[in-house]
Protein backbone atom coordinates (compact mmCIF):
# COMPACT_ATOMS: atom_id res chain seq x y z
CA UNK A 1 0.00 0.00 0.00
CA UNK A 2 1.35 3.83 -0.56
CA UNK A 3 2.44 5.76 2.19
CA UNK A 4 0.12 8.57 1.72
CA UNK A 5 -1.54 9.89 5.19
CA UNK A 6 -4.91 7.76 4.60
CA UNK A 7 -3.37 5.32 3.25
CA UNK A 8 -1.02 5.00 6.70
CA UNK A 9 -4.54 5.70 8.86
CA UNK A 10 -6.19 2.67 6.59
CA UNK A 11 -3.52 0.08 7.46
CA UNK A 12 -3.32 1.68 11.41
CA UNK A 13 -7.09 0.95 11.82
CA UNK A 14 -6.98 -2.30 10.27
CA UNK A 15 -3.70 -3.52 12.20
CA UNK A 16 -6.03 -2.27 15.42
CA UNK A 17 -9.25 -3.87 14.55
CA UNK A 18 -7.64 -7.28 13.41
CA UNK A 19 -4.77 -7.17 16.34
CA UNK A 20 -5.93 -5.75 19.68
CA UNK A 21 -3.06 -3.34 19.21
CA UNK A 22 -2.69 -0.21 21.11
CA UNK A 23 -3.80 2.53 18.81
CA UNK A 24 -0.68 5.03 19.61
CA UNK A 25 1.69 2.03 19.18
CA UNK A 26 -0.06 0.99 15.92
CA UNK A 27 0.23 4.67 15.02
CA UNK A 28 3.88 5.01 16.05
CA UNK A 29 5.06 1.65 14.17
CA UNK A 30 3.17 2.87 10.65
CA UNK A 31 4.97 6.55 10.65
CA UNK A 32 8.52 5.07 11.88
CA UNK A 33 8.40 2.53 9.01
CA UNK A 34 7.40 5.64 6.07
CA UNK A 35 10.31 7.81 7.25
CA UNK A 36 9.84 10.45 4.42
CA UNK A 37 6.41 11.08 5.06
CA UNK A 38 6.03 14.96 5.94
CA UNK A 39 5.09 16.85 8.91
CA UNK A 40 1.51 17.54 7.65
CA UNK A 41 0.81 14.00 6.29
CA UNK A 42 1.69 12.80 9.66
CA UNK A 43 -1.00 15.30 11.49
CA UNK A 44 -3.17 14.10 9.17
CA UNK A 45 -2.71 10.16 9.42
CA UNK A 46 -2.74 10.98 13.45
CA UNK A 47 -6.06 13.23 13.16
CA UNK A 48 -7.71 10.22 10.90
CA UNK A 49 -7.02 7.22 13.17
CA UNK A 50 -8.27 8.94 16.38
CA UNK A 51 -10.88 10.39 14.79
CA UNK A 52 -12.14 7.62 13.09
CA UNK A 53 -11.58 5.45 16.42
CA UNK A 54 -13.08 8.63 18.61
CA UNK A 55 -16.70 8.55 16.39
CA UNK A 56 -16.98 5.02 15.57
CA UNK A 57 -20.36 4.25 16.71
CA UNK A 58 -21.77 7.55 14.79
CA UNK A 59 -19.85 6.40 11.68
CA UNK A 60 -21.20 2.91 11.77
CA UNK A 61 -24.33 3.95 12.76
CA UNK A 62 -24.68 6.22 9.95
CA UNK A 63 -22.90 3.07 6.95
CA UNK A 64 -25.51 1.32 8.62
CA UNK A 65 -28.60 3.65 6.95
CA UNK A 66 -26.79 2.40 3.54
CA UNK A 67 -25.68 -0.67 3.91
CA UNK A 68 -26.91 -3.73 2.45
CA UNK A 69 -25.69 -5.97 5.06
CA UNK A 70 -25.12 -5.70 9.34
CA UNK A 71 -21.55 -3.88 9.39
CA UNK A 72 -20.26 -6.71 11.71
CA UNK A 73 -20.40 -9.35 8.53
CA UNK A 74 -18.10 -6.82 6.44
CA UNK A 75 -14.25 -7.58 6.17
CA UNK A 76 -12.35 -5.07 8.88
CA UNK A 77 -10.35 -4.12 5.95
CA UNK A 78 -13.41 -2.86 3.88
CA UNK A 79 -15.48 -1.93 7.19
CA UNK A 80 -12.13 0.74 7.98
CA UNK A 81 -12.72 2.15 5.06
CA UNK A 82 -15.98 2.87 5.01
CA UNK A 83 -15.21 4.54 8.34
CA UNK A 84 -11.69 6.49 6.76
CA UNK A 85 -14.16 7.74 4.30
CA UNK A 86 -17.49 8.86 5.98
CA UNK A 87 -14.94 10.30 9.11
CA UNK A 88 -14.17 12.53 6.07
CA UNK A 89 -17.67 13.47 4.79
CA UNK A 90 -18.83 14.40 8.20
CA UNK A 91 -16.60 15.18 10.64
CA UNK A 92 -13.96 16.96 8.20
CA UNK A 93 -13.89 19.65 5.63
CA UNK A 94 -12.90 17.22 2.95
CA UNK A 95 -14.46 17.78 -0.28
CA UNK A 96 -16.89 14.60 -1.03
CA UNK A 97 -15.62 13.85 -3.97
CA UNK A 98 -12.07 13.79 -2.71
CA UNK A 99 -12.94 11.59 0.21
CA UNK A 100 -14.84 9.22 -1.70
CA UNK A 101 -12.04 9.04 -4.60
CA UNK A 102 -9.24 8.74 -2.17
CA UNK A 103 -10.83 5.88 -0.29
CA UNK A 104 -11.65 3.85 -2.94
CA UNK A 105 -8.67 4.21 -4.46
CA UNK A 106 -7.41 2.66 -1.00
CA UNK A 107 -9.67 -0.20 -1.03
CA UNK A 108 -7.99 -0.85 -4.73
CA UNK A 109 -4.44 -1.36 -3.11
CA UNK A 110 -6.07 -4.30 -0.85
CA UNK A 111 -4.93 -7.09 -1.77
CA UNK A 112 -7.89 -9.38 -1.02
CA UNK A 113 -10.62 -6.43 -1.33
CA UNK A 114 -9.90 -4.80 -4.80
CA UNK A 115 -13.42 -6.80 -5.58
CA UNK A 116 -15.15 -4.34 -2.67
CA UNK A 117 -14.23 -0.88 -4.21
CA UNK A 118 -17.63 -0.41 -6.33
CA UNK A 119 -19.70 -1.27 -2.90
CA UNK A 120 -17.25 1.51 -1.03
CA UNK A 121 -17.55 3.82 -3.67
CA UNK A 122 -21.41 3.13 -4.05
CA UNK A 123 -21.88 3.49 0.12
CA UNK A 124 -19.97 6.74 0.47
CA UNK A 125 -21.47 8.10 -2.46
CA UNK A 126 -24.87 7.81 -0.97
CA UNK A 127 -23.34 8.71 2.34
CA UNK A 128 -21.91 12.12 0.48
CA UNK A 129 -25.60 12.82 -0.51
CA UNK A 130 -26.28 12.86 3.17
CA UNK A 131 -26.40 16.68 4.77
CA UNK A 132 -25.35 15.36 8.46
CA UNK A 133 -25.86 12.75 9.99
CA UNK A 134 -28.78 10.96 10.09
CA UNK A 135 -31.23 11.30 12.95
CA UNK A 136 -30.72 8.97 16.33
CA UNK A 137 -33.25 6.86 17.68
CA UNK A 138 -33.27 5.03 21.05
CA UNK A 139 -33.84 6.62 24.44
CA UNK A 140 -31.56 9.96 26.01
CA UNK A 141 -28.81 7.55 27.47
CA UNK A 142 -29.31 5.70 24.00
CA UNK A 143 -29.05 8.59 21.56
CA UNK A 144 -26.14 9.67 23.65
CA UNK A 145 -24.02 6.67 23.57
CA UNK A 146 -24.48 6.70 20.00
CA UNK A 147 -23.33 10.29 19.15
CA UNK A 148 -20.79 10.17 21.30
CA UNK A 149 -19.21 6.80 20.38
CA UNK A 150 -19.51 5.33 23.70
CA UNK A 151 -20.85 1.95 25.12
CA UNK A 152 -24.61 1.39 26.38
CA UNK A 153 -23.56 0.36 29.10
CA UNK A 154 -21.07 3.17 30.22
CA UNK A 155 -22.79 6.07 29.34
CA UNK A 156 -25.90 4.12 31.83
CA UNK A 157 -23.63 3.82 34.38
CA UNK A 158 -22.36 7.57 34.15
CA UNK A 159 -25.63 8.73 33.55
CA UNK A 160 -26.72 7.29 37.27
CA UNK A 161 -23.82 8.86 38.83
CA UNK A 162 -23.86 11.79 37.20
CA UNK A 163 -27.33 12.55 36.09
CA UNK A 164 -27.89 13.23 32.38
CA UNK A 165 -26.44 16.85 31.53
CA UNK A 166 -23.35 16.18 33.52
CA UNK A 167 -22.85 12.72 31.27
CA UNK A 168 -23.15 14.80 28.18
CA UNK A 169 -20.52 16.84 29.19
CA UNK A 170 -18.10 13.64 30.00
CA UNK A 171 -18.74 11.97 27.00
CA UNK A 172 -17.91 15.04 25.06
CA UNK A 173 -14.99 15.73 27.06
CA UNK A 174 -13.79 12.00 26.43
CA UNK A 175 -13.95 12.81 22.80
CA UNK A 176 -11.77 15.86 22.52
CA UNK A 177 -8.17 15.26 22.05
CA UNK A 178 -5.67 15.47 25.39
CA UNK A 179 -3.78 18.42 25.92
CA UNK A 180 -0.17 17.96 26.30
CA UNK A 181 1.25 17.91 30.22
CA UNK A 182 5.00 17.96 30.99
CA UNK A 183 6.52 17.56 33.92
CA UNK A 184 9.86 19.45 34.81
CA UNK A 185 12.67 17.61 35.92
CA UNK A 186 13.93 20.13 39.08
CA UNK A 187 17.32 18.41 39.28
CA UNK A 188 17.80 19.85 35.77
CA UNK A 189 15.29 23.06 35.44
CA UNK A 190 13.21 25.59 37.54
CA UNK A 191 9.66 25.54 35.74
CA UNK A 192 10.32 28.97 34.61
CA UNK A 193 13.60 28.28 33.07
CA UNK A 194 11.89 25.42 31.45
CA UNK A 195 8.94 27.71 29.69
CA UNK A 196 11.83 30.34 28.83
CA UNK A 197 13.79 27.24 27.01
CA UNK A 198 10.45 26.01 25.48
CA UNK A 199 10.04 29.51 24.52
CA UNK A 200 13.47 29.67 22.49
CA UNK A 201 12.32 26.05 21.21
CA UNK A 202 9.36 27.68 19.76
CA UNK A 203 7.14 25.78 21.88
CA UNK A 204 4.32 27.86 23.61
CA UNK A 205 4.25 26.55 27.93
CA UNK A 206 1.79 27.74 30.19
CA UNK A 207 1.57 26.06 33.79
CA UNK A 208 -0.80 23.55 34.57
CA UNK A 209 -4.11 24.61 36.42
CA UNK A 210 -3.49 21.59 39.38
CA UNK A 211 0.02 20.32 39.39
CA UNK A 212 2.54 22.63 40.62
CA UNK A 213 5.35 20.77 38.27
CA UNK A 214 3.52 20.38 35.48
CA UNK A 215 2.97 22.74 32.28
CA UNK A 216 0.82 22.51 29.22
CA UNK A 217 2.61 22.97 25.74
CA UNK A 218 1.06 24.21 22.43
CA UNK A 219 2.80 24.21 19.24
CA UNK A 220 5.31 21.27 20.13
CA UNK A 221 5.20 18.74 17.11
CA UNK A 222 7.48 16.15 17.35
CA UNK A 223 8.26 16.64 21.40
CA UNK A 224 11.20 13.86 21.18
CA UNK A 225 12.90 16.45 18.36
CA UNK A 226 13.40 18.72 21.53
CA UNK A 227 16.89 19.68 22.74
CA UNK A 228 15.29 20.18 26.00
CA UNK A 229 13.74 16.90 25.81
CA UNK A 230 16.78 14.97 24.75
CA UNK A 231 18.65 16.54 27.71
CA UNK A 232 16.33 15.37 29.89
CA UNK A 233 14.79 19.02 31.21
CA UNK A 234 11.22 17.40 31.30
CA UNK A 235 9.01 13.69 30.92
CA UNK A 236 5.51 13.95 29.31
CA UNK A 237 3.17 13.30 31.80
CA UNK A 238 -0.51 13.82 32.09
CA UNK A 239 -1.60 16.36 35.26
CA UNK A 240 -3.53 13.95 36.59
CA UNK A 241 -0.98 11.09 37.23
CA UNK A 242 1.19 14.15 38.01
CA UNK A 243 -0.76 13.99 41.31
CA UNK A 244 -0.39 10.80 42.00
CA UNK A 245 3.49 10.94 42.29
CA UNK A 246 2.62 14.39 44.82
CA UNK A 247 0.38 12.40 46.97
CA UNK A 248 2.61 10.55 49.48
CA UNK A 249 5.42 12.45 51.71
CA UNK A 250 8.70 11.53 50.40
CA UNK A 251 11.90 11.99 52.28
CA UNK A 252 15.74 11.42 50.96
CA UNK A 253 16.80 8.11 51.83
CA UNK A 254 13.25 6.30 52.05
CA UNK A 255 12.84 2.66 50.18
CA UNK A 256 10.49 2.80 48.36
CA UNK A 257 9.04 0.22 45.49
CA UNK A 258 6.72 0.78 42.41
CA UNK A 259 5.18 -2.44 41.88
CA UNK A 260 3.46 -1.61 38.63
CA UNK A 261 6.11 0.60 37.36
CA UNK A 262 6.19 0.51 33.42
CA UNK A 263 5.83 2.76 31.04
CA UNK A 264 8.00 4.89 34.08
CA UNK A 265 6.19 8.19 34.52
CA UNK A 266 5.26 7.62 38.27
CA UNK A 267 8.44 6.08 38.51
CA UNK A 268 10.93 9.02 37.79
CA UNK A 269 8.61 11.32 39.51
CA UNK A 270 8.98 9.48 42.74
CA UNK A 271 12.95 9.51 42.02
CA UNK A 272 13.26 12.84 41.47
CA UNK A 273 11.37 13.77 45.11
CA UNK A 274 14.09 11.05 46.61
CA UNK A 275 16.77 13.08 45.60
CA UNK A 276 20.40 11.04 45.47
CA UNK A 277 20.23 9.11 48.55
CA UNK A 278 17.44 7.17 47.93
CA UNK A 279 16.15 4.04 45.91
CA UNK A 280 13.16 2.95 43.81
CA UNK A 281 12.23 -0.25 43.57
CA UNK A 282 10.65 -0.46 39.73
CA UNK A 283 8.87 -3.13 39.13
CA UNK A 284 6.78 -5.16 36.29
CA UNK A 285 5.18 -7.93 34.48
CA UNK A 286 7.25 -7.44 31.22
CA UNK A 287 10.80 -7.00 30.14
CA UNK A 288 10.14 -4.78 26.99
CA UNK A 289 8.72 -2.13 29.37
CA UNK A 290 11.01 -2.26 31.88
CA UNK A 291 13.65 -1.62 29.21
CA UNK A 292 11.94 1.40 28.20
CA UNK A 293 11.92 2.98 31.79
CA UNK A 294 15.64 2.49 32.25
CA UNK A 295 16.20 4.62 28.80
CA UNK A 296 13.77 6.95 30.05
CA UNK A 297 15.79 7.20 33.41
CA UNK A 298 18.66 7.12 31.94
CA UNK A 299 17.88 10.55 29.94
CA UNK A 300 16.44 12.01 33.14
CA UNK A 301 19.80 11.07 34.48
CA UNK A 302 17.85 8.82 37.66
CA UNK A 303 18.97 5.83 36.29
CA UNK A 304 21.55 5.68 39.84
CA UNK A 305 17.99 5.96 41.76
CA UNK A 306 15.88 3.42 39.81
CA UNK A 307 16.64 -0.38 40.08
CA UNK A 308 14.44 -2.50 37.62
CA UNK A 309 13.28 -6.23 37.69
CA UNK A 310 10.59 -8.34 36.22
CA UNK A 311 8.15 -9.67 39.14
CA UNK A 312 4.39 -10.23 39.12
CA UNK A 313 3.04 -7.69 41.75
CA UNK A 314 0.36 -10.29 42.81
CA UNK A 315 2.98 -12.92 43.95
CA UNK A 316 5.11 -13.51 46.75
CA UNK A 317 8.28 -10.78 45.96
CA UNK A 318 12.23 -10.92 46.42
CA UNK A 319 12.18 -8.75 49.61
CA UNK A 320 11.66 -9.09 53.26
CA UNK A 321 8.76 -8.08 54.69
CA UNK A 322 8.08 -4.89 56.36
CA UNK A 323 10.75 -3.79 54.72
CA UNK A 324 9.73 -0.54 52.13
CA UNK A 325 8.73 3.00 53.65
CA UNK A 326 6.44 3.72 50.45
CA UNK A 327 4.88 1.53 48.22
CA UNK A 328 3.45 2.54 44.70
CA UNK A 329 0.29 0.50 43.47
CA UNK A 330 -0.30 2.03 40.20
CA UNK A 331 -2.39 -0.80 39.51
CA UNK A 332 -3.82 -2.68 36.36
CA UNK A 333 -7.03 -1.17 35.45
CA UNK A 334 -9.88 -0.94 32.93
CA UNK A 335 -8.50 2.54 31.63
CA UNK A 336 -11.57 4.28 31.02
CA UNK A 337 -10.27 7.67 32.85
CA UNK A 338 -7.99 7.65 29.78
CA UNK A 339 -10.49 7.37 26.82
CA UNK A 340 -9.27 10.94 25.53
CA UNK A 341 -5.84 9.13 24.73
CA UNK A 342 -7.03 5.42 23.94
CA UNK A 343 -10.30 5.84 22.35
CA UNK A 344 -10.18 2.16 21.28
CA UNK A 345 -10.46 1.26 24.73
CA UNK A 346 -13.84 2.20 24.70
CA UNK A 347 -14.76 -0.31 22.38
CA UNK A 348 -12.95 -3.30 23.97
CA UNK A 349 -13.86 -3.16 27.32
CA UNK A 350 -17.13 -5.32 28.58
CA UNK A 351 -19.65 -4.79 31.21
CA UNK A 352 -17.50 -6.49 33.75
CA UNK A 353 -14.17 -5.04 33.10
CA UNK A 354 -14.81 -2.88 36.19
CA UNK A 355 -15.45 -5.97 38.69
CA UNK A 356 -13.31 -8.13 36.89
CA UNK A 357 -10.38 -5.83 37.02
CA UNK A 358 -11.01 -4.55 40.85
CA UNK A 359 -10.52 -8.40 42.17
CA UNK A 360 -7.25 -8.43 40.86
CA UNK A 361 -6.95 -4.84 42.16
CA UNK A 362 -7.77 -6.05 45.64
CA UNK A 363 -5.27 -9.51 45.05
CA UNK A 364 -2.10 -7.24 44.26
CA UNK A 365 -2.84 -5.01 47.02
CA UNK A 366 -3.27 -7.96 49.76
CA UNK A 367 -0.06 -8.56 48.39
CA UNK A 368 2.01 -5.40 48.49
CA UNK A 369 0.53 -4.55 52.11
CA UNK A 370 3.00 -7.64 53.56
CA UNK A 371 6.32 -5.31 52.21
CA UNK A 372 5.21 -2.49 53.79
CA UNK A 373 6.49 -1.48 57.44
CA UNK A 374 3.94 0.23 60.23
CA UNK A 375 3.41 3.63 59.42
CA UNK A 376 4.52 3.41 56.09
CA UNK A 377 2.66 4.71 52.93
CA UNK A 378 1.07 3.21 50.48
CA UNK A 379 -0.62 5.03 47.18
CA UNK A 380 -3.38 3.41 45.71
CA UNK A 381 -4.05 4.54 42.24
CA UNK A 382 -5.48 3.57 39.10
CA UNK A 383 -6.59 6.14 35.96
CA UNK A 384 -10.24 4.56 36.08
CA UNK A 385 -13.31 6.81 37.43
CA UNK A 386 -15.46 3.68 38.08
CA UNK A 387 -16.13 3.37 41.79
CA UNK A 388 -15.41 -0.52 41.75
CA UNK A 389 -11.40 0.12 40.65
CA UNK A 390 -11.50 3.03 43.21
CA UNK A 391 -13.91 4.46 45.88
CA UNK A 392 -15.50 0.81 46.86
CA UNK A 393 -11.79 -0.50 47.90
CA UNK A 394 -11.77 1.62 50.99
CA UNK A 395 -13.11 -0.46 53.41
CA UNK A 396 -11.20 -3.42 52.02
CA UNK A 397 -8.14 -1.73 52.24
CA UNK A 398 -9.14 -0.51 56.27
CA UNK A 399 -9.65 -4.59 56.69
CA UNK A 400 -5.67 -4.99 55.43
CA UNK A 401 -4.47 -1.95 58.23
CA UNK A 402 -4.38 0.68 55.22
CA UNK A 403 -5.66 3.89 56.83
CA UNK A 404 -6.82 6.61 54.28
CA UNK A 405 -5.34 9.75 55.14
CA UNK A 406 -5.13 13.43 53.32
CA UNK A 407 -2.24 13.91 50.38
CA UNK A 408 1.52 15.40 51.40
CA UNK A 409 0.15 18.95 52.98
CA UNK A 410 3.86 19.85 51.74
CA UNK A 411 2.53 20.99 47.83
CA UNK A 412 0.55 24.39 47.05
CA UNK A 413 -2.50 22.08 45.42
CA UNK A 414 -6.15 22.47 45.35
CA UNK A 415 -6.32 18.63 45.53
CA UNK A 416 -9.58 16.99 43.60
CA UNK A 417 -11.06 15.88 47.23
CA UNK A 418 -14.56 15.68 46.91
CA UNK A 419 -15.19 15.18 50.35
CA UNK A 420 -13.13 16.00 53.63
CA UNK A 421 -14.49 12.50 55.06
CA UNK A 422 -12.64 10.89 52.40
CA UNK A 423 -9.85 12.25 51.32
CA UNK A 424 -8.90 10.40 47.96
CA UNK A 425 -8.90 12.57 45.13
CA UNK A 426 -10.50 11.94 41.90
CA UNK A 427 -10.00 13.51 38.49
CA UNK A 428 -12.62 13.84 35.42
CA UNK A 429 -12.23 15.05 31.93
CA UNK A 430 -14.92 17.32 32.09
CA UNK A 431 -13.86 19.14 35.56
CA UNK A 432 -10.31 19.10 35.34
CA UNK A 433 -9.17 18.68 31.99
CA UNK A 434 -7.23 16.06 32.41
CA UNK A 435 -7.31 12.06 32.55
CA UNK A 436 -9.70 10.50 35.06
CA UNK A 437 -7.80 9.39 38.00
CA UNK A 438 -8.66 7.84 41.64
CA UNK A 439 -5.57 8.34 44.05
CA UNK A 440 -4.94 7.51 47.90
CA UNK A 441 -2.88 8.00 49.93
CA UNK A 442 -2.71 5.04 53.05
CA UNK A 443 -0.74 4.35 56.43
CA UNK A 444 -0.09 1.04 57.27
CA UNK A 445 -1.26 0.84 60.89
């Protein structure tokens, strides 16, 4: 296939649909394989995949009015380009009979599909005739779901925490593409210092509205083609798990261990408040990762302050008890604070991803609690809104000796606390601007 923008979004979606892949991984692998392509093919291509991925439902829902068969009996290859094509006719200024043209041109260069190009062309032709999309049906939380590209079953559940305005405004939020957070790496730079650098970068920084070492860049492109960035000055990091790394105390010298460390974020934030005489313990499932948080310590320069090894954070672990003064449990989670960043997710995850997910929550945590000494800390966190994964853990954690207790009084925040009681904070889209997040901070009694 050419290396055009859609044709690089055609053969993303399709690696995504057909694979399970991550769609920024899929994304990253297509552009680092098509070297030459330029700086505004590859805003394209990026803009196409997560757009198409972001407004699914509303794309399928409108092929749907045309099509001569249920969508879910169409090849993925022809069924992503249906939705490459009609993301154009409605969502962008694409002329219709460029997006139809380009897209069937696509479907031509498929090796198995050239056969399908006259039903494409046929589809988004009538599609093109279309003035907007076509009218929903259904009930409020229905309709919703649908123009928003969201599950049944998670806009319901928002919609009864929430009530229905409020939902509306999440499920928009969750569509709108992230805003970039950095986090400044004070061994190297002031935040100031780091805007003025930005600033000579031409990079536009303002500071972030909730995280006191975080900032919000405009303008950035291609962040790893920084100076600033190869020299280590900041990691990209979103406010929200910002907070996390802010919540406990941390004191030079403390042990501490990050039992879910990969992809390193939390990590290097937690190294950086050690300063040089102290240790973190990184820890995770997989190898691959692991190797990627050592390079990314390694350009922070905390690679001295970070040991790595592979262990599963559920199982028995190679250090005495009692032993760690802060323990990490950035835990494995259904994702769904992150939508804004991994729209597939949204279309992967069941029902019961929340319960299934907050047993093993619960398992690793049962776990950790053994390594940590009395009165030491332990974060809970997980960048999930769903009260199972978060809020609900409380009292199990109480049975264990966790004690929740307020964030590090030691930061000038406006922590997300929504109630004194219960001091955990939790992030949304639509509030804060940032991921959703539930954090806690927890004494072992």
């Amino acid at each position: 296939m050419s290396t055009t923008a859609r044709a690089l979004a055609l053969q993303t979606l399709i690696r995504v649909e057909r694979t399970d892949a991550f769609l920024n991984l899929a994304l990253d692998a297509a552009l680092k394989s098509s070297p030459g392509v330029s700086q505004p093919d590859r805003a394209l291509a990026t803009e196409l995949v997560y757009g198409v991925t972001r407004h699914q439902r509303a794309l399928d829902n409108a092929i749907a009015v045309h099509a001569s068969r249920p969508l879910e009996r169409l090849d993925p290859e022809v069924r992503a380009a249906l939705r490459l094509g009609a993301y154009q006719l409605f969502f962008m200024r694409t002329k219709p009979h460029a997006a139809v043209h380009e897209t069937v041109e696509l479907v031509k260069e498929l090796p198995r599909h050239r056969h399908a190009a006259g039903f494409v062309n046929a589809l988004l032709r009538a599609l093109a005739r279309m003035v907007c999309l076509p009218e929903l049906k259904g009930t409020e939380v229905e309709k919703l779901a649908i123009a928003h590209s969201q599950p049944n079953w998670l806009v319901e559940r928002w919609e009864r925490r929430f009530g229905i305005e409020e939902t509306a405004l999440l499920c928009a939020a969750q569509n709108e593409p992230p805003k970039i957070d950095i986090r400044f790496n004070p061994a190297r730079v002031s935040r100031q210092a780091l805007i003025e650098r930005l600033a000579e970068e031409g990079v536009d920084a303002r500071a972030t509205a909730l995280s006191p070492v975080g900032l919000t860049l405009e303008g950035c492109g291609h962040l790893a083609e920084l100076k600033s960035f190869a020299e280590g000055l900041f990691q990209v990091q979103d406010e929200a798990a910002q907070l996390v790394g802010l919540l406990p105390c941390v004191e030079p010298g403390m042990r501490v261990l990050d039992a879910c460390a990969a992809p390193g974020g939390k990590t290097c934030h937690l190294a950086e408040r050690l300063g040089e005489s102290g240790t973190v313990h990184a820890l995770d499932l997989h190898a691959h990762r692991l190797r990627r948080l050592s390079q990314e310590a390694r350009r922070l320069e905390l690679n001295r302050r970070i040991e790595c090894a592979t262990a599963d954070a559920s199982a028995p672990l190679p250090f005495e008890e009692a032993s760690f003064d802060l323990i990490l449990a950035d835990l494995p989670c259904t994702g769904l604070g992150t939508l804004r960043r991994h729209p597939e997710i949204r279309h992967r995850r069941p029902e019961s991803a929340p319960a299934r997910m907050a047993q093993l929550q619960i398992a690793i945590v049962q776990n950790l609690a053994r390594y940590l000494r009395p009165g030491g800390q332990l974060v809970y966190a997980v960048c999930s809104m769903e009260p199972e994964e978060g809020s609900d853990h409380l009292a199990a954690l109480a049975d264990m000796g966790l004690e929740l207790v307020p964030p590090d009084s030691a930061h000038p925040i406006d922590w997300p606390i929504e109630n004194a009681a219960r001091p955990f904070i939790a992030t949304y889209p639509h509030r804060h601007g940032c991921d959703g997040f539930f954090g806690a901070r927890l004494i072992r009694r």
